[in-house]
N, C-alpha and C. Protein backbone atom coordinates (compact mmCIF):
# COMPACT_ATOMS: atom_id res chain seq x y z
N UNK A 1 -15.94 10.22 35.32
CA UNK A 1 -16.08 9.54 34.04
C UNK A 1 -14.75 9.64 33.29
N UNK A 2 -14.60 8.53 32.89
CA UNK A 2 -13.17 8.44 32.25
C UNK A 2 -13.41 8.77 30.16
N UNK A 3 -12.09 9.93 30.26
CA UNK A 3 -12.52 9.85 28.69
C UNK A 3 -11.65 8.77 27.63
N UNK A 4 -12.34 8.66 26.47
CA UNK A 4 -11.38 7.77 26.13
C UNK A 4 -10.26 7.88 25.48
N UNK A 5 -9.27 7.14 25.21
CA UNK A 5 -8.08 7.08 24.77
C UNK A 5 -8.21 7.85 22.74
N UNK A 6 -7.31 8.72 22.70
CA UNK A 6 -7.58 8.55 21.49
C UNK A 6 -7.52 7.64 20.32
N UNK A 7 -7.84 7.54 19.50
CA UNK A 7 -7.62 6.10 18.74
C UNK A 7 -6.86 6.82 17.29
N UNK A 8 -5.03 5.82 17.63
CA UNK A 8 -4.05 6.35 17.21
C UNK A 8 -4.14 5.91 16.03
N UNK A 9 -4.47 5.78 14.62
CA UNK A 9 -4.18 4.89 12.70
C UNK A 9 -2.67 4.80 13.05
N UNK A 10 -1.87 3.73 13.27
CA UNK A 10 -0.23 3.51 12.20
C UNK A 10 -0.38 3.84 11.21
N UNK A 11 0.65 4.03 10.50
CA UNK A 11 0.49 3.69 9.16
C UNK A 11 0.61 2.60 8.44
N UNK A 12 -0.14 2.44 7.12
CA UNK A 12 -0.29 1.41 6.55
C UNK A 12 -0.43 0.72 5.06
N UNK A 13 -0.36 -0.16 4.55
CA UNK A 13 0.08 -0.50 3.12
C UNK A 13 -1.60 -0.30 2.59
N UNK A 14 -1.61 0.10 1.85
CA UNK A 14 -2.70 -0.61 0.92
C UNK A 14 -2.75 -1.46 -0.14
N UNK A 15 -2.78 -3.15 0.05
CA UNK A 15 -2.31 -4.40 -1.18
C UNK A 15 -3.62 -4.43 -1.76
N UNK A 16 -3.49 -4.10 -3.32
CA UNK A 16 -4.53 -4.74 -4.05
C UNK A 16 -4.04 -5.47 -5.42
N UNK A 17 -4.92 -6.07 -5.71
CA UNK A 17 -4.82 -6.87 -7.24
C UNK A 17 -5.19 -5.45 -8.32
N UNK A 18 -4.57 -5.54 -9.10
CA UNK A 18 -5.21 -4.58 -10.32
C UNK A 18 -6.87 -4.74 -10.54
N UNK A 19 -7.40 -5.59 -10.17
CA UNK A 19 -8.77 -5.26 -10.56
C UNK A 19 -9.56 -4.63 -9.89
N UNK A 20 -9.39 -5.03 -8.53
CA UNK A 20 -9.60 -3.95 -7.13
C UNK A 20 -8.77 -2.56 -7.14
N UNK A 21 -7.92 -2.12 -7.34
CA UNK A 21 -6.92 -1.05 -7.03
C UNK A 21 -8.44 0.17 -7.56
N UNK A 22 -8.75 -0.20 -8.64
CA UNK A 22 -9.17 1.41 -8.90
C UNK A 22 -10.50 1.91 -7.93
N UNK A 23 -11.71 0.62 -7.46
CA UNK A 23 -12.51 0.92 -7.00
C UNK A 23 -11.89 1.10 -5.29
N UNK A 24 -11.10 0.57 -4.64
CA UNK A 24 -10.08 0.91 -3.65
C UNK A 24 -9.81 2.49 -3.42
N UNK A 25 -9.34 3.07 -4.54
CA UNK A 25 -9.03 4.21 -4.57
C UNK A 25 -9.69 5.57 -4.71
N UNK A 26 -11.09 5.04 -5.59
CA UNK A 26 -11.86 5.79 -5.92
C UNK A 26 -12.70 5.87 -4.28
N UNK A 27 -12.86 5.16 -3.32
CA UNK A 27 -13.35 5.10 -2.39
C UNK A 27 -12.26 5.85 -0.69
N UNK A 28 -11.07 5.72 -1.59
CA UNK A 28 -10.13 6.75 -0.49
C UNK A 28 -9.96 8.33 -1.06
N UNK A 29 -10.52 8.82 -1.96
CA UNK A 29 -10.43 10.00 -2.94
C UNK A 29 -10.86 10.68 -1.48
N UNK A 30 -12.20 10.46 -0.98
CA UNK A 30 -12.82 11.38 -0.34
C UNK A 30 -12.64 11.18 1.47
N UNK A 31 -11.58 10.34 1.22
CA UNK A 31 -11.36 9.64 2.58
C UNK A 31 -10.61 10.90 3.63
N UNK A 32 -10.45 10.45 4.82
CA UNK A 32 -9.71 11.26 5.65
C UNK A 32 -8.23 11.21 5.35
N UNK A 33 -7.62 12.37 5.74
CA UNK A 33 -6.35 11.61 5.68
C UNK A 33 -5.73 10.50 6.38
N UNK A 34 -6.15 10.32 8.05
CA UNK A 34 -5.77 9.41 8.99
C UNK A 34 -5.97 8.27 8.41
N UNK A 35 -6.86 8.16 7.22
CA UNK A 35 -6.97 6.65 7.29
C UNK A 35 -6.36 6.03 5.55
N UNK A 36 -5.85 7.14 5.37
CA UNK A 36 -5.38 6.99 3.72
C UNK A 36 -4.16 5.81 4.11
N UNK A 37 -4.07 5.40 3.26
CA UNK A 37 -2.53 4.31 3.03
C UNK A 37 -1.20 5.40 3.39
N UNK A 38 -0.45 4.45 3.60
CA UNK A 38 0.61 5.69 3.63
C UNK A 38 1.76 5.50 1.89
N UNK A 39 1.04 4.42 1.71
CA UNK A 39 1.42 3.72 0.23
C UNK A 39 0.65 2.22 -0.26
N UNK A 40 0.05 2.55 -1.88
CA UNK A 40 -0.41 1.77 -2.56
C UNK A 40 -0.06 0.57 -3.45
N UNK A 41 0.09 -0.68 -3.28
CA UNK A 41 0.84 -1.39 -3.70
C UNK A 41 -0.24 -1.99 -4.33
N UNK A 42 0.33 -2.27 -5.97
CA UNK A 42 -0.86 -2.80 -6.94
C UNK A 42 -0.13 -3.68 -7.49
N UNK A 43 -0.98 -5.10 -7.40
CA UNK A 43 0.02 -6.42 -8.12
C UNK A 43 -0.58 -6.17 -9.60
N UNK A 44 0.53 -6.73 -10.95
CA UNK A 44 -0.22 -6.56 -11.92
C UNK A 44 0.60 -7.97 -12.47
N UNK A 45 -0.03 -8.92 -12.45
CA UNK A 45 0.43 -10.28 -12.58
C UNK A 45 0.41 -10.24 -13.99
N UNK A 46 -0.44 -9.87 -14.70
CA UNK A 46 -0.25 -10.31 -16.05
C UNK A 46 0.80 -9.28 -16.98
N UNK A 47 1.52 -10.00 -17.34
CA UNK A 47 3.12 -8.99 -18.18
C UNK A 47 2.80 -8.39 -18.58
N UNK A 48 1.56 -8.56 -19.66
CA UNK A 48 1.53 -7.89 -20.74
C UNK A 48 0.67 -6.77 -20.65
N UNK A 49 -0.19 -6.63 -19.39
CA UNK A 49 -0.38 -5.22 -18.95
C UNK A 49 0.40 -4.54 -18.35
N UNK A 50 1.33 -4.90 -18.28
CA UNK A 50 2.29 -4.00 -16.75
C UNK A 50 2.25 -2.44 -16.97
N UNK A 51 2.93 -2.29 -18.79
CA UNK A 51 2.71 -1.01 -19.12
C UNK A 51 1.84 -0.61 -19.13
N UNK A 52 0.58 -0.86 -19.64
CA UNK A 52 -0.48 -0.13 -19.26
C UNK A 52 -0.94 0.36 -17.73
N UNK A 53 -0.46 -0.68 -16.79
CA UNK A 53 -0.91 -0.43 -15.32
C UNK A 53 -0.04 0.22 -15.36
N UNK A 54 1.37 0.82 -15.69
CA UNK A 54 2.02 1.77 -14.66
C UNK A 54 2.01 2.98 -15.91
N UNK A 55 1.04 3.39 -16.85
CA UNK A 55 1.19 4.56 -17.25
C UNK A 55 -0.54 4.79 -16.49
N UNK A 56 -0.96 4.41 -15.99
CA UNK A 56 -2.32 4.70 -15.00
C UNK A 56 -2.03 5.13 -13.74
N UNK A 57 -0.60 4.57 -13.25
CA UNK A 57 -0.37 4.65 -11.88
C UNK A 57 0.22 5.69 -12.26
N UNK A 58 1.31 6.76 -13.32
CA UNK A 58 1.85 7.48 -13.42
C UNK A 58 0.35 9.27 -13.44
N UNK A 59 -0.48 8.48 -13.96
CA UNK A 59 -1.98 9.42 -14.17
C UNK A 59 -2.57 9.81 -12.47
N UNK A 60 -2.41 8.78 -11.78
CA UNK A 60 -2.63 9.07 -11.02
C UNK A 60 -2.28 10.34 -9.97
N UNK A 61 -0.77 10.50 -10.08
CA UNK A 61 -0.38 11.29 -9.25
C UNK A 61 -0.49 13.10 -9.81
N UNK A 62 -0.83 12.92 -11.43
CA UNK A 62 -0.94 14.15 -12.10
C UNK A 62 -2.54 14.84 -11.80
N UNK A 63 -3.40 13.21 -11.21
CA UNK A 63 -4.47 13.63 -11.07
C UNK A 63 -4.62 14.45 -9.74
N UNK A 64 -3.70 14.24 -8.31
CA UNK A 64 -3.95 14.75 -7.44
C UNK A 64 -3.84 13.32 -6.22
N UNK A 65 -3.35 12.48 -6.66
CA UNK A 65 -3.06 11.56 -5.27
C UNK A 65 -2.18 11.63 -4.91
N UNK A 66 -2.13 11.87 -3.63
CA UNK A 66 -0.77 12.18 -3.18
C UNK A 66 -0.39 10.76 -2.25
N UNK A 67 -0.82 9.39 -2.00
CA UNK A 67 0.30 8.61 -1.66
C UNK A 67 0.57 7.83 -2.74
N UNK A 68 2.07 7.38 -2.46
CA UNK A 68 2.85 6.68 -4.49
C UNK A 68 1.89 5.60 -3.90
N UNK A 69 2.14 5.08 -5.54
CA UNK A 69 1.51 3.51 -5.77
C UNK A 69 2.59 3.40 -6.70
N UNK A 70 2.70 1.73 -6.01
CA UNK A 70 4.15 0.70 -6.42
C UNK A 70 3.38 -0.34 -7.50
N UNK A 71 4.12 -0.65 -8.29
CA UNK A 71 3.78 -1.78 -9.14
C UNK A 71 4.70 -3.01 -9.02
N UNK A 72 3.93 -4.13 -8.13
CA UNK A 72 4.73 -5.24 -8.45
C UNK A 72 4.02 -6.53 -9.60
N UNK A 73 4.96 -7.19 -9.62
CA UNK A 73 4.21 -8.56 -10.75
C UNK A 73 4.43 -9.31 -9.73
N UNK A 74 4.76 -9.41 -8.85
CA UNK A 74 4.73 -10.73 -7.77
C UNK A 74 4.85 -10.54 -6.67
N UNK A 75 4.00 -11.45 -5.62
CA UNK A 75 3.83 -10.72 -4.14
C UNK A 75 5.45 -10.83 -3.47
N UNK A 76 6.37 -12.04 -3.88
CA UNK A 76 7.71 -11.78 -3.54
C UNK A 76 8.55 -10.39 -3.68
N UNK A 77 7.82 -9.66 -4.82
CA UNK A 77 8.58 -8.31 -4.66
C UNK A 77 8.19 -6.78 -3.27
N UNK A 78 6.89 -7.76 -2.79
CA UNK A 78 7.06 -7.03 -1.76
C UNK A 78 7.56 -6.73 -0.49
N UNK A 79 7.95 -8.11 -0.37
CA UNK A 79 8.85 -7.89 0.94
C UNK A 79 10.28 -6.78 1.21
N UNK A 80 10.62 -6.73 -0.15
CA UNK A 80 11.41 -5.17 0.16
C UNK A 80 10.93 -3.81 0.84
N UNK A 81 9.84 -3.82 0.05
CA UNK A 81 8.68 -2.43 0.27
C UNK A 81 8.20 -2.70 1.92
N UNK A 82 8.07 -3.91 2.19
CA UNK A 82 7.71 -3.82 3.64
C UNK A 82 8.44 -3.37 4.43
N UNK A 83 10.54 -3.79 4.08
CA UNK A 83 11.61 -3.49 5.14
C UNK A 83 11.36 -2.11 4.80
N UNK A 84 11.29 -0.86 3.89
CA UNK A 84 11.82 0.03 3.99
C UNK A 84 10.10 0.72 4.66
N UNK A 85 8.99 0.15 4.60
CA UNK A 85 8.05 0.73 5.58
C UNK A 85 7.58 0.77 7.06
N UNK A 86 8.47 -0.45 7.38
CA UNK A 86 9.09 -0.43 8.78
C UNK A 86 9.48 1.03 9.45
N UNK A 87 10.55 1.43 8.86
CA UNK A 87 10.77 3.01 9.43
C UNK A 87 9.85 4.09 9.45
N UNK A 88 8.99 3.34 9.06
CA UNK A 88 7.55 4.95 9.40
C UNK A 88 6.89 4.32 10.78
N UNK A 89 6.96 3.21 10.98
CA UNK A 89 6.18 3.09 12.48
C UNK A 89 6.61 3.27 13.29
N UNK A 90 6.46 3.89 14.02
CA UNK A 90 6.69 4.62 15.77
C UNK A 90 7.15 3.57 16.61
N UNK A 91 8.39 3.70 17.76
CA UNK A 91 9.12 2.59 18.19
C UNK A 91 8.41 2.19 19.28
N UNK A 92 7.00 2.63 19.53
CA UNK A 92 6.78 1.94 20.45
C UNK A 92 5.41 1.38 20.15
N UNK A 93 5.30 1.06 19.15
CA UNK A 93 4.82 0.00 18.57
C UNK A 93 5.46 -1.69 18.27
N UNK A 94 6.66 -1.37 18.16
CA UNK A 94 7.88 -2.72 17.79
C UNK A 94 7.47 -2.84 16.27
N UNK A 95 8.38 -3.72 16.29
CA UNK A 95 8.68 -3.80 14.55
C UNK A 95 8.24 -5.07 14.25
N UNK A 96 7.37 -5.15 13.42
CA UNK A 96 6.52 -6.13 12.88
C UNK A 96 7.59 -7.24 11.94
N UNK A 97 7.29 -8.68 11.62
CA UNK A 97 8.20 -9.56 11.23
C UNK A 97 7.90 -9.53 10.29
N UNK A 98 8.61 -8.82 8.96
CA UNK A 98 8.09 -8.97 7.62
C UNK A 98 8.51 -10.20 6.71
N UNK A 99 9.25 -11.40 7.33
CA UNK A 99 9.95 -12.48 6.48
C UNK A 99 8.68 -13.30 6.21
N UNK A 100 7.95 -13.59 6.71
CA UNK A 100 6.86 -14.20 6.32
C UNK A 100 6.05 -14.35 4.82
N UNK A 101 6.06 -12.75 4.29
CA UNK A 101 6.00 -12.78 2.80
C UNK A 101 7.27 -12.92 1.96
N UNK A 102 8.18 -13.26 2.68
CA UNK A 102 9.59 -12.78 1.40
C UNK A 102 8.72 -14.68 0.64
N UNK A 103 8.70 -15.27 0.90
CA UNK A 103 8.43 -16.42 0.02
C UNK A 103 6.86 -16.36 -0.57
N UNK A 104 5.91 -15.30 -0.22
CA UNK A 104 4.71 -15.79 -0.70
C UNK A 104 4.16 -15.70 -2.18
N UNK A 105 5.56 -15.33 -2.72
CA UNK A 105 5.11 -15.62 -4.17
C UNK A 105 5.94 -17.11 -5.12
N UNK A 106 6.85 -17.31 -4.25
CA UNK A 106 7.31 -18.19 -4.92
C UNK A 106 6.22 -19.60 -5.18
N UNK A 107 5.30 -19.61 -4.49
CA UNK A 107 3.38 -20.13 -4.72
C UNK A 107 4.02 -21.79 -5.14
């Protein structure tokens, strides 16, 4: 009998809209670690919350989360965050094509 392979998590982004982010999170509180984000990326489209979303995201980490959460206002700002999360995946996986979002906010 053959056993099976273990089943390896990459790591991985977690994208939400600000309205999702908190119930998202509140649901990885009790999560494993294998399957936590390895980083939280929260769009907060509307300006005039931004400050408020990033003195929540700053609460967060005092509360005890330990992966960051990024604040962008537009999905174009993530394609940076993708090149520099490239270097956490293992090379024998290959490197995923992140140009695909550099335009998906220009909408």
């Amino acid at each position: 009998k053959l056993a099976p392979k273990p089943h390896k998590i990459l790591p991985h982004l977690l994208l939400s809209d600000w309205r999702e982010a908190k119930p998202c999170l509140n649901y990885l509180e009790n999560s494993p670690d294998a399957v936590r984000p390895s980083t939280v990326v929260v769009l907060s489209e509307v300006i005039g919350h931004f400050e408020r979303h990033a003195a929540w995201a700053k609460q967060l980490k005092v509360q005890g989360m330990r992966e960051p959460v990024e604040l962008i206002t537009d999905l174009g700002m993530i394609a940076p965050l993708l090149e520099s999360f490239k270097a956490l995946l293992p090379e024998d996986v290959g490197q995923p094509d992140c140009q695909w979002i550099a335009g998906a906010g220009a909408g």
